[in-house]
Protein backbone atom coordinates (compact mmCIF):
# COMPACT_ATOMS: atom_id res chain seq x y z
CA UNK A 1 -40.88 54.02 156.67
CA UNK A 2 -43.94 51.20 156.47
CA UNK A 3 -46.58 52.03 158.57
CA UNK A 4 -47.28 49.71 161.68
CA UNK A 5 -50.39 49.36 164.22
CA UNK A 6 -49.92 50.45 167.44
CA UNK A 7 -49.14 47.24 168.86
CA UNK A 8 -46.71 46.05 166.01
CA UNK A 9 -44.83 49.47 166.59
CA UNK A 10 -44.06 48.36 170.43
CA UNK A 11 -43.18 45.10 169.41
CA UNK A 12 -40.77 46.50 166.73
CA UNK A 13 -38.55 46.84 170.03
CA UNK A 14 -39.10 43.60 171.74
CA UNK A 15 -42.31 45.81 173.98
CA UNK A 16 -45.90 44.60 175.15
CA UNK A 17 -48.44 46.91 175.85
CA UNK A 18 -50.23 46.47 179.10
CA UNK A 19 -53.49 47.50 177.52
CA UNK A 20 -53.59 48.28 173.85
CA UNK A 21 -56.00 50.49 174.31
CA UNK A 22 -54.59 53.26 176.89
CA UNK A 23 -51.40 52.56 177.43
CA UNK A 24 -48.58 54.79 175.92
CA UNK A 25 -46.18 53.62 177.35
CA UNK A 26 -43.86 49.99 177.89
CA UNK A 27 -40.59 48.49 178.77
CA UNK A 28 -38.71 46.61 175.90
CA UNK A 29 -37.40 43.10 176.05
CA UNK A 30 -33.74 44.63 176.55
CA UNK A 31 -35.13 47.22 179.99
CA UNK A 32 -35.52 50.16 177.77
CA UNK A 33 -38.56 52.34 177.92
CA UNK A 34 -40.64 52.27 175.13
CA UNK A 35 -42.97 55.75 174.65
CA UNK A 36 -45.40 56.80 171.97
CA UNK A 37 -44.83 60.05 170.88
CA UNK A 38 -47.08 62.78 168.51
CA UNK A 39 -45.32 63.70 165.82
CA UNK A 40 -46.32 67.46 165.27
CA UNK A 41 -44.57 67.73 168.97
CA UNK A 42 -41.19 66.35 167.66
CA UNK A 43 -38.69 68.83 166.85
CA UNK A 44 -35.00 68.25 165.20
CA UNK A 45 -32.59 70.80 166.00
CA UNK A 46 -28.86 70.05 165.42
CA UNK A 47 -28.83 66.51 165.35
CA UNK A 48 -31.38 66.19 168.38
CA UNK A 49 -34.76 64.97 167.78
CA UNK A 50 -36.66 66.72 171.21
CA UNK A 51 -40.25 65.39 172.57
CA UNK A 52 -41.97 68.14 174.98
CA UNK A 53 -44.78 67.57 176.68
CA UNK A 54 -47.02 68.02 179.60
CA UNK A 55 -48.56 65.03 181.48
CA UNK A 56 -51.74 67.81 182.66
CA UNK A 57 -53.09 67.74 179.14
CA UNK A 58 -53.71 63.87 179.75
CA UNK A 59 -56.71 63.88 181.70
CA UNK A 60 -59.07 61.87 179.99
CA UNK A 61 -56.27 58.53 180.40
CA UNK A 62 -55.75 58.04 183.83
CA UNK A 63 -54.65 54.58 183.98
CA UNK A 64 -52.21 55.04 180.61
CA UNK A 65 -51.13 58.61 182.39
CA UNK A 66 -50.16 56.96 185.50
CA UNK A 67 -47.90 54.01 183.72
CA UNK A 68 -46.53 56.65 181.53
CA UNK A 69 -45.49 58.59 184.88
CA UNK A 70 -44.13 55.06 186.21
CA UNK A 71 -42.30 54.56 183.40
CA UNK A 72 -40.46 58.03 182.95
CA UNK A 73 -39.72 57.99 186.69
CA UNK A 74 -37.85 54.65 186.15
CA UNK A 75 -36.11 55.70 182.73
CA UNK A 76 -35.12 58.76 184.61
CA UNK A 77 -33.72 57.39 188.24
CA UNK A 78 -32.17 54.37 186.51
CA UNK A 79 -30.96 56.41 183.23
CA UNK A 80 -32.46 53.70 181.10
CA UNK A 81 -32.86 54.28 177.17
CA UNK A 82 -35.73 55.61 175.41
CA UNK A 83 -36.81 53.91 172.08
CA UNK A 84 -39.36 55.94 169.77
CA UNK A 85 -42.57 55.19 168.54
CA UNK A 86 -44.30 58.32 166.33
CA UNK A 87 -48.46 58.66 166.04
CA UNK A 88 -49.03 60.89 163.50
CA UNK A 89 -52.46 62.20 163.22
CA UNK A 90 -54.48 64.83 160.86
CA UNK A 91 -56.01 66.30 163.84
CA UNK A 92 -53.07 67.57 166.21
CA UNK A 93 -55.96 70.27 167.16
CA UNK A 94 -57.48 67.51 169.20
CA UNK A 95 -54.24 66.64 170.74
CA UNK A 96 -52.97 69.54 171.89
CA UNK A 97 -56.59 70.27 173.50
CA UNK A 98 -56.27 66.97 175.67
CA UNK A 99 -59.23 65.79 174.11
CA UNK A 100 -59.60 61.64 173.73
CA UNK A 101 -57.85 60.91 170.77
CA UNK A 102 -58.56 56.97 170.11
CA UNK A 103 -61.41 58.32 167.87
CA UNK A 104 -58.57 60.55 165.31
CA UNK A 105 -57.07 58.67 162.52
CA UNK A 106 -53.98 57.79 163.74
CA UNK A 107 -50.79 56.18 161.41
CA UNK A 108 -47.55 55.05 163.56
CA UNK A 109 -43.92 54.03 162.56
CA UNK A 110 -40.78 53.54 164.79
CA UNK A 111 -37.29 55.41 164.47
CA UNK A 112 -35.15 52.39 165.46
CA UNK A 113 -32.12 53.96 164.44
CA UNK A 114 -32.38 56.65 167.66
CA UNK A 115 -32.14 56.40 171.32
CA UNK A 116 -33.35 58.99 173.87
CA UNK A 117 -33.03 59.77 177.41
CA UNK A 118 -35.24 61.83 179.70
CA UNK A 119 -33.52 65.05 180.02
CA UNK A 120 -36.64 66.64 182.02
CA UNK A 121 -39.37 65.06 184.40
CA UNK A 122 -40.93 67.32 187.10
CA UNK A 123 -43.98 65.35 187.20
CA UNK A 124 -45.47 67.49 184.49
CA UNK A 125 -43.61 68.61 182.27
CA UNK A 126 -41.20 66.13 180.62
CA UNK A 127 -38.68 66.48 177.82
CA UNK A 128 -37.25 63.83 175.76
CA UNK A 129 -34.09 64.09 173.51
CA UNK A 130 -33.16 61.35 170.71
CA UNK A 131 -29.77 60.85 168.69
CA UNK A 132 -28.71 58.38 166.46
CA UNK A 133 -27.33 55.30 168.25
């Protein structure tokens, strides 16, 4: 898997970030969603590569929180596809504190071969599930 900067990662599937530097979030060329996800959250389980998070832990991002919340709205209510990008970091300790991670060491690389769908989004809490296409 070659290694990509964050912005080559989106544009692996046709997306432009907003801002580069908060958001996580962007809409493909085809209407899919596009989301950056931490690898230490990923887990496979028959088949299923599942993303769980919580949107609370995000404070220090407002504006990249709030797109991210526009954008899982919309991939939910319109059942659009999700397309993967992973960070993978040294420090998930930092992470899972919601601390400001643009300062961590970050490395990123795309799974193009899976598509996901919201399976939860209470505003919070959200869920993501991926499977080969």
């Amino acid at each position: 898997m070659p290694k990509l900067s964050y912005t080559q990662a989106f544009h692996a599937f046709g997306a432009k970030l907003v801002n580069r530097m908060w958001a996580y979030s962007a809409v493909a060329s085809d209407g899919s969603i596009v989301v950056s996800c931490w690898s230490h959250k990923l887990k496979l389980q028959d088949g299923v590569l599942t993303y769980t998070d919580r949107l609370s832990r995000w404070e220090p991002n407002p504006p990249g929180k709030n797109l991210l919340i526009e954008h899982l709205t919309k991939a939910r209510d319109e059942s659009l596809p999700v397309r993967l990008v992973i960070a993978t970091t040294d420090r998930p300790d930092v992470v899972d504190r919601g601390e400001v991670a643009n300062t961590i060491a970050k490395t990123f690389h795309v799974k193009p071969e899976v598509v996901g769908k919201v399976v939860l989004f209470d505003g919070d809490n959200f869920s993501l599930e991926f499977s080969r296409k």
